[in-house]
PDB file of N, CA and C in Angstrom:
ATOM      1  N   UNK A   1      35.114 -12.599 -24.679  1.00  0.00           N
ATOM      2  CA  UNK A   1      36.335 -12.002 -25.197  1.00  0.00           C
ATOM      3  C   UNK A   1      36.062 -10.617 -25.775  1.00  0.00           C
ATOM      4  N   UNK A   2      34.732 -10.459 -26.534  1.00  0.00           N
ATOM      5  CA  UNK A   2      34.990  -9.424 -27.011  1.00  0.00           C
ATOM      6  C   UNK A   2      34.196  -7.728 -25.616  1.00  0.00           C
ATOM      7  N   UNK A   3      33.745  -8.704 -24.900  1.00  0.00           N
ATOM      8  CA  UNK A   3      33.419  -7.462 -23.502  1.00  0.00           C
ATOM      9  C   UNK A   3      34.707  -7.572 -22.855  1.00  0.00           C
ATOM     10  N   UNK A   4      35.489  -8.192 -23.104  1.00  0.00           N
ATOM     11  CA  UNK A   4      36.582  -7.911 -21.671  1.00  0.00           C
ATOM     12  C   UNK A   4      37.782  -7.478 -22.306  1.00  0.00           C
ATOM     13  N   UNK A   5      37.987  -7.614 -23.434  1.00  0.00           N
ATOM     14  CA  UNK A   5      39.109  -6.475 -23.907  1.00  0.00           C
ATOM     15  C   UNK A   5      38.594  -5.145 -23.336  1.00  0.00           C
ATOM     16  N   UNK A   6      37.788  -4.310 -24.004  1.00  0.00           N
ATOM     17  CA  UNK A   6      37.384  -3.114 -23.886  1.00  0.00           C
ATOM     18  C   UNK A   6      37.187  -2.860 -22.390  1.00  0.00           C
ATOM     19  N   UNK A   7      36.658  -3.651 -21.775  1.00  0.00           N
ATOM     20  CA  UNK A   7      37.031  -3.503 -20.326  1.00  0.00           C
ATOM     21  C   UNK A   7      37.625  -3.418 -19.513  1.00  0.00           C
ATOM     22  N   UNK A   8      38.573  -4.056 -20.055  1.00  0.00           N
ATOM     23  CA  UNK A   8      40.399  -4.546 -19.351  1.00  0.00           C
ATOM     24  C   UNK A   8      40.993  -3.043 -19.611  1.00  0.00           C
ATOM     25  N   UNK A   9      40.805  -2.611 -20.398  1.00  0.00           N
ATOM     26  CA  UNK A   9      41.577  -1.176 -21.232  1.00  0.00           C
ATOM     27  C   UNK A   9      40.636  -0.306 -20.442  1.00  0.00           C
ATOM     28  N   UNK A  10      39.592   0.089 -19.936  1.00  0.00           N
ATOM     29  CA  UNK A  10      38.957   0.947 -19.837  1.00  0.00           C
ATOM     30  C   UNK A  10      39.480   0.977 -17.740  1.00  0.00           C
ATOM     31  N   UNK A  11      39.428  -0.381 -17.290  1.00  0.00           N
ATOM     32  CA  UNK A  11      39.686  -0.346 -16.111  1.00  0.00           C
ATOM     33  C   UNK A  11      41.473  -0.369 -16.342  1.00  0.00           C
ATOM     34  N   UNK A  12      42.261  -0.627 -17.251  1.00  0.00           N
ATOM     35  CA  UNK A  12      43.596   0.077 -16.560  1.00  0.00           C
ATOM     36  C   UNK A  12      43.741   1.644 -17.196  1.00  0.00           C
ATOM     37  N   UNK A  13      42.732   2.326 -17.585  1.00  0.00           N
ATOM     38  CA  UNK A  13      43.140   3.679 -17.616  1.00  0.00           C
ATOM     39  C   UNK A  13      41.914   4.299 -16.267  1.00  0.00           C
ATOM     40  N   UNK A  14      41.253   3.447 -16.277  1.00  0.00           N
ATOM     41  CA  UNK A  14      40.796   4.098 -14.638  1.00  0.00           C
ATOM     42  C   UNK A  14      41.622   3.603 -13.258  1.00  0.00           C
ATOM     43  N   UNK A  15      43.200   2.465 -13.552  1.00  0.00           N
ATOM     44  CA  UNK A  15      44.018   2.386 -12.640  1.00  0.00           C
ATOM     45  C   UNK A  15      44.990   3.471 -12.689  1.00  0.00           C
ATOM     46  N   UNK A  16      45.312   4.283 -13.772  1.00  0.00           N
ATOM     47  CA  UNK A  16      46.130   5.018 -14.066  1.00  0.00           C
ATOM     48  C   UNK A  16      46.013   6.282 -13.538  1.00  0.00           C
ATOM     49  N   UNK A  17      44.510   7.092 -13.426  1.00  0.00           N
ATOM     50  CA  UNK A  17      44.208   7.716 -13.405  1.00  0.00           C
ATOM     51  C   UNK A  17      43.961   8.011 -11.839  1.00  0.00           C
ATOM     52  N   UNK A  18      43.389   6.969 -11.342  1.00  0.00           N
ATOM     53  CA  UNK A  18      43.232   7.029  -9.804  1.00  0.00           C
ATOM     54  C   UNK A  18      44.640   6.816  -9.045  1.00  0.00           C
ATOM     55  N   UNK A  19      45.538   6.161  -9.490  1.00  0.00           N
ATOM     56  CA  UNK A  19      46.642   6.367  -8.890  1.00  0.00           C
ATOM     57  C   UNK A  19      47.329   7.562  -9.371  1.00  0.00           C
ATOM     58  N   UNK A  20      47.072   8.595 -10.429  1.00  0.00           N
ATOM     59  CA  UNK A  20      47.684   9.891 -10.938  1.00  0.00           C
ATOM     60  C   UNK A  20      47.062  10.613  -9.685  1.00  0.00           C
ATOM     61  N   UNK A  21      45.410  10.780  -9.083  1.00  0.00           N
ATOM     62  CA  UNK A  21      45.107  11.324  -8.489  1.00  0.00           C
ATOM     63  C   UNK A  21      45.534  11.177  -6.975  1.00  0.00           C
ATOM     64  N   UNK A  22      45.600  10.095  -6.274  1.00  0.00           N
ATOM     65  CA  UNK A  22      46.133  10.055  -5.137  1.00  0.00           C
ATOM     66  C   UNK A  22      47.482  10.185  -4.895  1.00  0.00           C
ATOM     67  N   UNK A  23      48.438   9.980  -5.859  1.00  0.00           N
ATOM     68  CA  UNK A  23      49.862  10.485  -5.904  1.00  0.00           C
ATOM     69  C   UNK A  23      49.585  12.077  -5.937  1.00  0.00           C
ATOM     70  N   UNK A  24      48.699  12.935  -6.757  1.00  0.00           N
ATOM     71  CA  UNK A  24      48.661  14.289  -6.885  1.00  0.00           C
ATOM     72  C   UNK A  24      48.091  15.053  -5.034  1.00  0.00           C
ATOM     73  N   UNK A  25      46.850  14.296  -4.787  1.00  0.00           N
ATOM     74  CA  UNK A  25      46.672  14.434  -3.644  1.00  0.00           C
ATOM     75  C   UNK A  25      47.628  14.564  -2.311  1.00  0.00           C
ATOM     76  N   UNK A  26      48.561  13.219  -2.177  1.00  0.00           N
ATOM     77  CA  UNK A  26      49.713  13.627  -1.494  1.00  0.00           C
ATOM     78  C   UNK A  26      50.861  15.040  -1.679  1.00  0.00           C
ATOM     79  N   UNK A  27      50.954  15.110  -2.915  1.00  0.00           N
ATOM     80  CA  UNK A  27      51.965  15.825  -3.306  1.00  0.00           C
ATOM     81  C   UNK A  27      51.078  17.926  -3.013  1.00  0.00           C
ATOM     82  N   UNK A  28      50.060  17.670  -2.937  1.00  0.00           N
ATOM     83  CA  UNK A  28      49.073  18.886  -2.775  1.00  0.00           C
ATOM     84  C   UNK A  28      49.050  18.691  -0.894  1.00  0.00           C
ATOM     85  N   UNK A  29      48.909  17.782   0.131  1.00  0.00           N
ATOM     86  CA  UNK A  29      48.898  17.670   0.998  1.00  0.00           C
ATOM     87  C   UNK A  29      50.104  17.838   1.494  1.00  0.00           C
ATOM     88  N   UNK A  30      51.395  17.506   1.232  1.00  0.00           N
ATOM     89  CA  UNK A  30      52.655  18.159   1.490  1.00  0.00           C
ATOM     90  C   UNK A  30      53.223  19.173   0.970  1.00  0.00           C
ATOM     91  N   UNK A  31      52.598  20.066   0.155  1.00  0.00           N
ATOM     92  CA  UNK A  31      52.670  21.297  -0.087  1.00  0.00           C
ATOM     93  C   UNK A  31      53.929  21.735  -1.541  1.00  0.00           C
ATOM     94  N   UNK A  32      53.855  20.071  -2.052  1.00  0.00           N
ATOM     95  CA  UNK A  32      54.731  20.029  -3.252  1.00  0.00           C
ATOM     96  C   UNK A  32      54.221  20.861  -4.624  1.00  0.00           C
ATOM     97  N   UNK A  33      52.858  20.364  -4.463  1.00  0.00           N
ATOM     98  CA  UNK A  33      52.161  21.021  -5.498  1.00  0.00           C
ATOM     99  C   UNK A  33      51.059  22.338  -4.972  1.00  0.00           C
ATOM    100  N   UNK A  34      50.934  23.234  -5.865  1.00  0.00           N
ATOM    101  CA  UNK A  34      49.819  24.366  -5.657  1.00  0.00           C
ATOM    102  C   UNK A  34      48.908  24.390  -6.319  1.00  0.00           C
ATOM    103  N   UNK A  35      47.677  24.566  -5.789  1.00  0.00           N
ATOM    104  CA  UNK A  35      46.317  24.670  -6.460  1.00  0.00           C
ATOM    105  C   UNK A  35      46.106  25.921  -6.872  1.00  0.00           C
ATOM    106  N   UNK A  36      46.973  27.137  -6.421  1.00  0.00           N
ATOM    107  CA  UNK A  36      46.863  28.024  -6.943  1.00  0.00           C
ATOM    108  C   UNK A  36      47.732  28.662  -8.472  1.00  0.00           C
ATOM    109  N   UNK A  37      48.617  27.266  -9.009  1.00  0.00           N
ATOM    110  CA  UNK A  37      48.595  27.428 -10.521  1.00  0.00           C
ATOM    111  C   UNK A  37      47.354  26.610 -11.112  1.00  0.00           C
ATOM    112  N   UNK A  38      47.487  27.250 -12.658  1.00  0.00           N
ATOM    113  CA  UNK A  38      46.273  26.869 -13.097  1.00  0.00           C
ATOM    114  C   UNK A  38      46.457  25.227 -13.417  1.00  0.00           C
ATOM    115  N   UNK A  39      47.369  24.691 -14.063  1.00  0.00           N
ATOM    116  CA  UNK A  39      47.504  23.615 -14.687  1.00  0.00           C
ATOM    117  C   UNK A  39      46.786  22.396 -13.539  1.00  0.00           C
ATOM    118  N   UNK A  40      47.830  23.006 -12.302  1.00  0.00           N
ATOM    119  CA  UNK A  40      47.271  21.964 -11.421  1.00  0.00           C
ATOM    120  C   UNK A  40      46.173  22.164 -11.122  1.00  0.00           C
ATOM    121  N   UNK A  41      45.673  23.040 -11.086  1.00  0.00           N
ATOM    122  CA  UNK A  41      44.137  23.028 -10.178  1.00  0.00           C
ATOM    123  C   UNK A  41      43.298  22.707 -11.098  1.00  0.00           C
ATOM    124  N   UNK A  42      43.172  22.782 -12.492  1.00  0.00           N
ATOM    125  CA  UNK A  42      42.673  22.162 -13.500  1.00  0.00           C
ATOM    126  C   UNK A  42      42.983  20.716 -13.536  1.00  0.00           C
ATOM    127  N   UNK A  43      44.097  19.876 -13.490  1.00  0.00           N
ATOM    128  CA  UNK A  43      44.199  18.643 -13.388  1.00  0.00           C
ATOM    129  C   UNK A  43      43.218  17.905 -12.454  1.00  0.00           C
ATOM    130  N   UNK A  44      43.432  18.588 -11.225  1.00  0.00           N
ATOM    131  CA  UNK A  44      43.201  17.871  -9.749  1.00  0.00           C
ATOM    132  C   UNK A  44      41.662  18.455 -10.121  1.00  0.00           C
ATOM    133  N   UNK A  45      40.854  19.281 -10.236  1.00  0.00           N
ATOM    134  CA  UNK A  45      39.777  19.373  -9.962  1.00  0.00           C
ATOM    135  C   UNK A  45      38.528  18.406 -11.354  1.00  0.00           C
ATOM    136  N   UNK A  46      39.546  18.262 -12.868  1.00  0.00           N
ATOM    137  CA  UNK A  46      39.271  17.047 -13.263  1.00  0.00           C
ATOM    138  C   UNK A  46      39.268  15.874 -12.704  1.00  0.00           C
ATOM    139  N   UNK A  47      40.719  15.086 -12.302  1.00  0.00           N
ATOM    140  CA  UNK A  47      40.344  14.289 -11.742  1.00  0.00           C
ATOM    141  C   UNK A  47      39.163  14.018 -10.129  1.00  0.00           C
ATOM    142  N   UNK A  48      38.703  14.852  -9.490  1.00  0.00           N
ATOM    143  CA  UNK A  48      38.159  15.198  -8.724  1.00  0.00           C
ATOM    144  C   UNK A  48      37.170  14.697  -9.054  1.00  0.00           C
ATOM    145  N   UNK A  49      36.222  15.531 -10.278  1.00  0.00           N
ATOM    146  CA  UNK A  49      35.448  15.268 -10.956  1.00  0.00           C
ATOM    147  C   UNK A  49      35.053  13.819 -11.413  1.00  0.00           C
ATOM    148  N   UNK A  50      36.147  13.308 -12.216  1.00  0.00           N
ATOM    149  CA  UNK A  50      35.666  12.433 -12.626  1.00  0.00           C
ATOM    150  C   UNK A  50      35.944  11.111 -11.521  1.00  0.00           C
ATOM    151  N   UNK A  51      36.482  11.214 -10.188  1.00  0.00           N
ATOM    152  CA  UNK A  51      36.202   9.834  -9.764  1.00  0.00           C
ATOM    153  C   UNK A  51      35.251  10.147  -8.063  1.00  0.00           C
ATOM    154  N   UNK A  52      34.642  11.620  -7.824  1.00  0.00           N
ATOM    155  CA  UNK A  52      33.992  11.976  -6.946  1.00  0.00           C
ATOM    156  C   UNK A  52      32.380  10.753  -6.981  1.00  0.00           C
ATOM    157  N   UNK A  53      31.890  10.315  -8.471  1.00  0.00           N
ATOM    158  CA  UNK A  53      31.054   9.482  -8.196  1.00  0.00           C
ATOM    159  C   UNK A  53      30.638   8.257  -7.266  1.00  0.00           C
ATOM    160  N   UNK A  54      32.339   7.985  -8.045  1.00  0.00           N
ATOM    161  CA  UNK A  54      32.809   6.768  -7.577  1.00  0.00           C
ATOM    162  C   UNK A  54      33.248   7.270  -5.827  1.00  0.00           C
ATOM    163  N   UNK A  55      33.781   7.632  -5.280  1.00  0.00           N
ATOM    164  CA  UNK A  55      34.208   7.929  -3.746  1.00  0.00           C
ATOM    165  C   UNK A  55      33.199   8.636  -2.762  1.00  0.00           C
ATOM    166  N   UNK A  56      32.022   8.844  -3.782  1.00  0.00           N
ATOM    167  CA  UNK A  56      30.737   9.226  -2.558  1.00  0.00           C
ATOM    168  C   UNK A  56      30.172   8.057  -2.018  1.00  0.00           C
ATOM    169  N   UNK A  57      29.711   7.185  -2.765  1.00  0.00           N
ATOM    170  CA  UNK A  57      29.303   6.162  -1.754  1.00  0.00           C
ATOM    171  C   UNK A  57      29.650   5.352  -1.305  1.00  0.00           C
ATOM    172  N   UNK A  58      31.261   5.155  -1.303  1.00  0.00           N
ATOM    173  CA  UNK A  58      31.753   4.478  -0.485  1.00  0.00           C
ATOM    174  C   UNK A  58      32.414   5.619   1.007  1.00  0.00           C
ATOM    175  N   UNK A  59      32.229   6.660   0.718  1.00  0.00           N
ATOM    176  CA  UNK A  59      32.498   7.634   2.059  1.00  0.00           C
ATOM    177  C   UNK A  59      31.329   7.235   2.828  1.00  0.00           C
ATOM    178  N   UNK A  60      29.775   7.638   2.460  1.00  0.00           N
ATOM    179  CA  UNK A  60      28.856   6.920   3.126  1.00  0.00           C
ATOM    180  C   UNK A  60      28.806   5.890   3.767  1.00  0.00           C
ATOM    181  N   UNK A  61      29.889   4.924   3.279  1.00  0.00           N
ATOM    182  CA  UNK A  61      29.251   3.827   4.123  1.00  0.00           C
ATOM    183  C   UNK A  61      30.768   3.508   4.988  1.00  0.00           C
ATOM    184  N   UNK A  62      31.668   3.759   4.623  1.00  0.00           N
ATOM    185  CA  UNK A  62      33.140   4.176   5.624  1.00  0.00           C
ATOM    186  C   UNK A  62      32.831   4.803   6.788  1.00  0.00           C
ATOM    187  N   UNK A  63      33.128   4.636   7.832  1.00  0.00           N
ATOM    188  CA  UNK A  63      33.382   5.609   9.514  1.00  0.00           C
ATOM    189  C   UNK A  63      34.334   6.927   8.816  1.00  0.00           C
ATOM    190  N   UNK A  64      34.045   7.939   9.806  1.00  0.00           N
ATOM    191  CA  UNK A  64      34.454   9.240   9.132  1.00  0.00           C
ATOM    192  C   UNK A  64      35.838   9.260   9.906  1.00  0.00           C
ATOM    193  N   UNK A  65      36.634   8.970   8.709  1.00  0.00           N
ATOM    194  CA  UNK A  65      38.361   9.225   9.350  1.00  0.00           C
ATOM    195  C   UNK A  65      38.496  10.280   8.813  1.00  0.00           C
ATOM    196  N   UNK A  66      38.139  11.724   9.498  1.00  0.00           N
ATOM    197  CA  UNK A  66      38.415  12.829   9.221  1.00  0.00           C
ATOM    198  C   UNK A  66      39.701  13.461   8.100  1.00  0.00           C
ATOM    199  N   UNK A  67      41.066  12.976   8.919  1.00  0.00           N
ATOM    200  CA  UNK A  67      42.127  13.297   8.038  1.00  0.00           C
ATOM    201  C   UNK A  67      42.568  12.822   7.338  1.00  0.00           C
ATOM    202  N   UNK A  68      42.240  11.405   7.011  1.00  0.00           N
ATOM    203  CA  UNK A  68      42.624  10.071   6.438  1.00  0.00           C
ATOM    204  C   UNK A  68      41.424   9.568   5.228  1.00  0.00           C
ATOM    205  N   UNK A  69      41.267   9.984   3.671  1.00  0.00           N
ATOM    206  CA  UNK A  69      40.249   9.485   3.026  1.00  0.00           C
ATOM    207  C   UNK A  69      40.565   8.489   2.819  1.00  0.00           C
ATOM    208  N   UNK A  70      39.642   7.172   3.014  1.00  0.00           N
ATOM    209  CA  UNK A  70      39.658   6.204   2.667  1.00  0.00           C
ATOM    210  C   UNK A  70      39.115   6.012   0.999  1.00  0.00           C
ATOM    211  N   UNK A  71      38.107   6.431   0.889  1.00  0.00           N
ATOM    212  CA  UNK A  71      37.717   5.759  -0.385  1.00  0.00           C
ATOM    213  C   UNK A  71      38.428   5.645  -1.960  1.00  0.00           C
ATOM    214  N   UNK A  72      39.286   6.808  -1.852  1.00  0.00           N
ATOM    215  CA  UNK A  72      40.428   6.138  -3.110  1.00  0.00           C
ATOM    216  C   UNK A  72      40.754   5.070  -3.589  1.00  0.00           C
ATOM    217  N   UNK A  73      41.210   4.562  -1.508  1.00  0.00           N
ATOM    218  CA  UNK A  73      42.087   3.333  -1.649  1.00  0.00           C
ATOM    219  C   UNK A  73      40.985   1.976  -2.154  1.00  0.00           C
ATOM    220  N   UNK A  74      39.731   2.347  -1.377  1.00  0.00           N
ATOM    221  CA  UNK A  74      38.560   1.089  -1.164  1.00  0.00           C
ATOM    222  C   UNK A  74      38.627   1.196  -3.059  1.00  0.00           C
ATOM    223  N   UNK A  75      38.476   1.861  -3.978  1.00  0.00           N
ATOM    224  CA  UNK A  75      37.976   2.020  -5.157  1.00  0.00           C
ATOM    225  C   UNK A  75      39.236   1.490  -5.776  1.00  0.00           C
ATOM    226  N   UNK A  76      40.636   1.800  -5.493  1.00  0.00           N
ATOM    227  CA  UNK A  76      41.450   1.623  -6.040  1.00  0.00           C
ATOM    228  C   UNK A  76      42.070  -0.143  -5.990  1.00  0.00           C
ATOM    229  N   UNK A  77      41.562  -0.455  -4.421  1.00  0.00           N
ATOM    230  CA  UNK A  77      41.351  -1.627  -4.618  1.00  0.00           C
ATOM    231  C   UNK A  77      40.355  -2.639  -5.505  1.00  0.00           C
ATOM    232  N   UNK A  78      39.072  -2.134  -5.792  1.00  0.00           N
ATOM    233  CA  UNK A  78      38.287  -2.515  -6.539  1.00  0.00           C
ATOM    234  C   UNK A  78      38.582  -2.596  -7.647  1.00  0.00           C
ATOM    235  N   UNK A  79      39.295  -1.674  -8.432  1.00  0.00           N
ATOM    236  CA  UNK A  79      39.623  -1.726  -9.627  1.00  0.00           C
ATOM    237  C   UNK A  79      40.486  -2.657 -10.113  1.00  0.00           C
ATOM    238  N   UNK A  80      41.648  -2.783  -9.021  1.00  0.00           N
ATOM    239  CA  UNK A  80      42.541  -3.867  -9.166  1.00  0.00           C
ATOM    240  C   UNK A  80      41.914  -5.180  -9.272  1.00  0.00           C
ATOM    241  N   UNK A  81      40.941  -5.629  -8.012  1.00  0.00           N
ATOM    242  CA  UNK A  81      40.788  -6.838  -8.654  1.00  0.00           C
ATOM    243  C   UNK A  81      39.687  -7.098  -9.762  1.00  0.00           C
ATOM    244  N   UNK A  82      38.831  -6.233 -10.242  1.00  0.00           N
ATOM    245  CA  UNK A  82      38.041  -6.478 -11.218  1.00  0.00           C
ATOM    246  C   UNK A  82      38.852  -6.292 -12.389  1.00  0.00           C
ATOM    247  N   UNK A  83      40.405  -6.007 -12.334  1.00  0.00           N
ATOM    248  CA  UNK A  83      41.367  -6.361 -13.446  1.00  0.00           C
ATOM    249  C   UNK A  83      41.730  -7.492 -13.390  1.00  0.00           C
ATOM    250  N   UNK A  84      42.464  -7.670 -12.504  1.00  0.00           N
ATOM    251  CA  UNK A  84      42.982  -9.168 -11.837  1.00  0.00           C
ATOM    252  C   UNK A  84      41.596  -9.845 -12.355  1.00  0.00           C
ATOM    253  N   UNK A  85      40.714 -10.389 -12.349  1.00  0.00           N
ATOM    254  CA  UNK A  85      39.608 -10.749 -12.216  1.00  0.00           C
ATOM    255  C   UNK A  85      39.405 -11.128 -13.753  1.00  0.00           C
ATOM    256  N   UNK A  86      39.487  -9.794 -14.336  1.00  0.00           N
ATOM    257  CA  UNK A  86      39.466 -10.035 -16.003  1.00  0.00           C
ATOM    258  C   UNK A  86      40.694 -10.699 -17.079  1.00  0.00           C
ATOM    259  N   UNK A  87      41.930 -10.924 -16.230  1.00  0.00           N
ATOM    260  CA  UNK A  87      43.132 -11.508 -17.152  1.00  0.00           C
ATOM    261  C   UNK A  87      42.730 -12.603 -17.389  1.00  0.00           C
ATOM    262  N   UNK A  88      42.264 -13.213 -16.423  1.00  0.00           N
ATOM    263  CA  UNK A  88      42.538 -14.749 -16.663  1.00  0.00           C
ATOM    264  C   UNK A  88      41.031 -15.515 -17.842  1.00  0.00           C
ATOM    265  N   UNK A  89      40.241 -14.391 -17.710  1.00  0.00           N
ATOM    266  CA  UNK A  89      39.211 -14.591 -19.086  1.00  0.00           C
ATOM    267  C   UNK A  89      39.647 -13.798 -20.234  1.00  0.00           C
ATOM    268  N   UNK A  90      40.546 -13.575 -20.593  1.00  0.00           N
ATOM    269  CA  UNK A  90      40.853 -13.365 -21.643  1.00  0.00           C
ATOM    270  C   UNK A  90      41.667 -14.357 -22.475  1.00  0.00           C
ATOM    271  N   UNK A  91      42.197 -15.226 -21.572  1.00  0.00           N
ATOM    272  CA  UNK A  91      43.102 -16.160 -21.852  1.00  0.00           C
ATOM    273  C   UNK A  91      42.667 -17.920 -22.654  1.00  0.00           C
ATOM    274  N   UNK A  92      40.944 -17.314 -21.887  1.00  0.00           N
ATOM    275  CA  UNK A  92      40.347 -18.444 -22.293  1.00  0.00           C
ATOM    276  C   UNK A  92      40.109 -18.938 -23.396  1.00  0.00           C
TER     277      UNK A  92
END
């Protein structure tokens, strides 16, 4: 109980965050948003930053879908269920 609070909280602000970034990503890929203001290109190149760890090695081991990144989603799935994963021990 007392590792999976702090965990539970730490993985839904890394759900928050990775879905802030791939919603931003689309919206930069359809030309909604510009990287050439500062705010955004400061946002996006934070989040960049902070989940590029996480999406290198699963690009490595993904087939190269050139226009299509997968590893967001592979990570974003991960996160989900190692949440999912953690509700039901908290309950215990």
């Amino acid at each position: 109980m007392a590792i999976a609070g702090p965990l539970f909280l730490i993985l839904n602000v890394a759900f928050y965050l990775l879905f802030a970034h791939i919603v931003m990503s689309w919206l930069i890929n359809f030309q909604v948003l510009n990287l050439g203001q500062p705010l955004v290109a400061q946002i996006w190149q934070g989040l960049t930053r902070l989940f590029e760890p996480l999406f290198a090695p699963i690009r490595r081991i993904l087939p190269d879908t050139r226009p299509l990144d997968l590893a967001p989603l592979i990570v974003f799935i991960i996160i989900i269920s190692l949440r999912d994963f953690i509700v039901p021990s908290l309950f215990l």
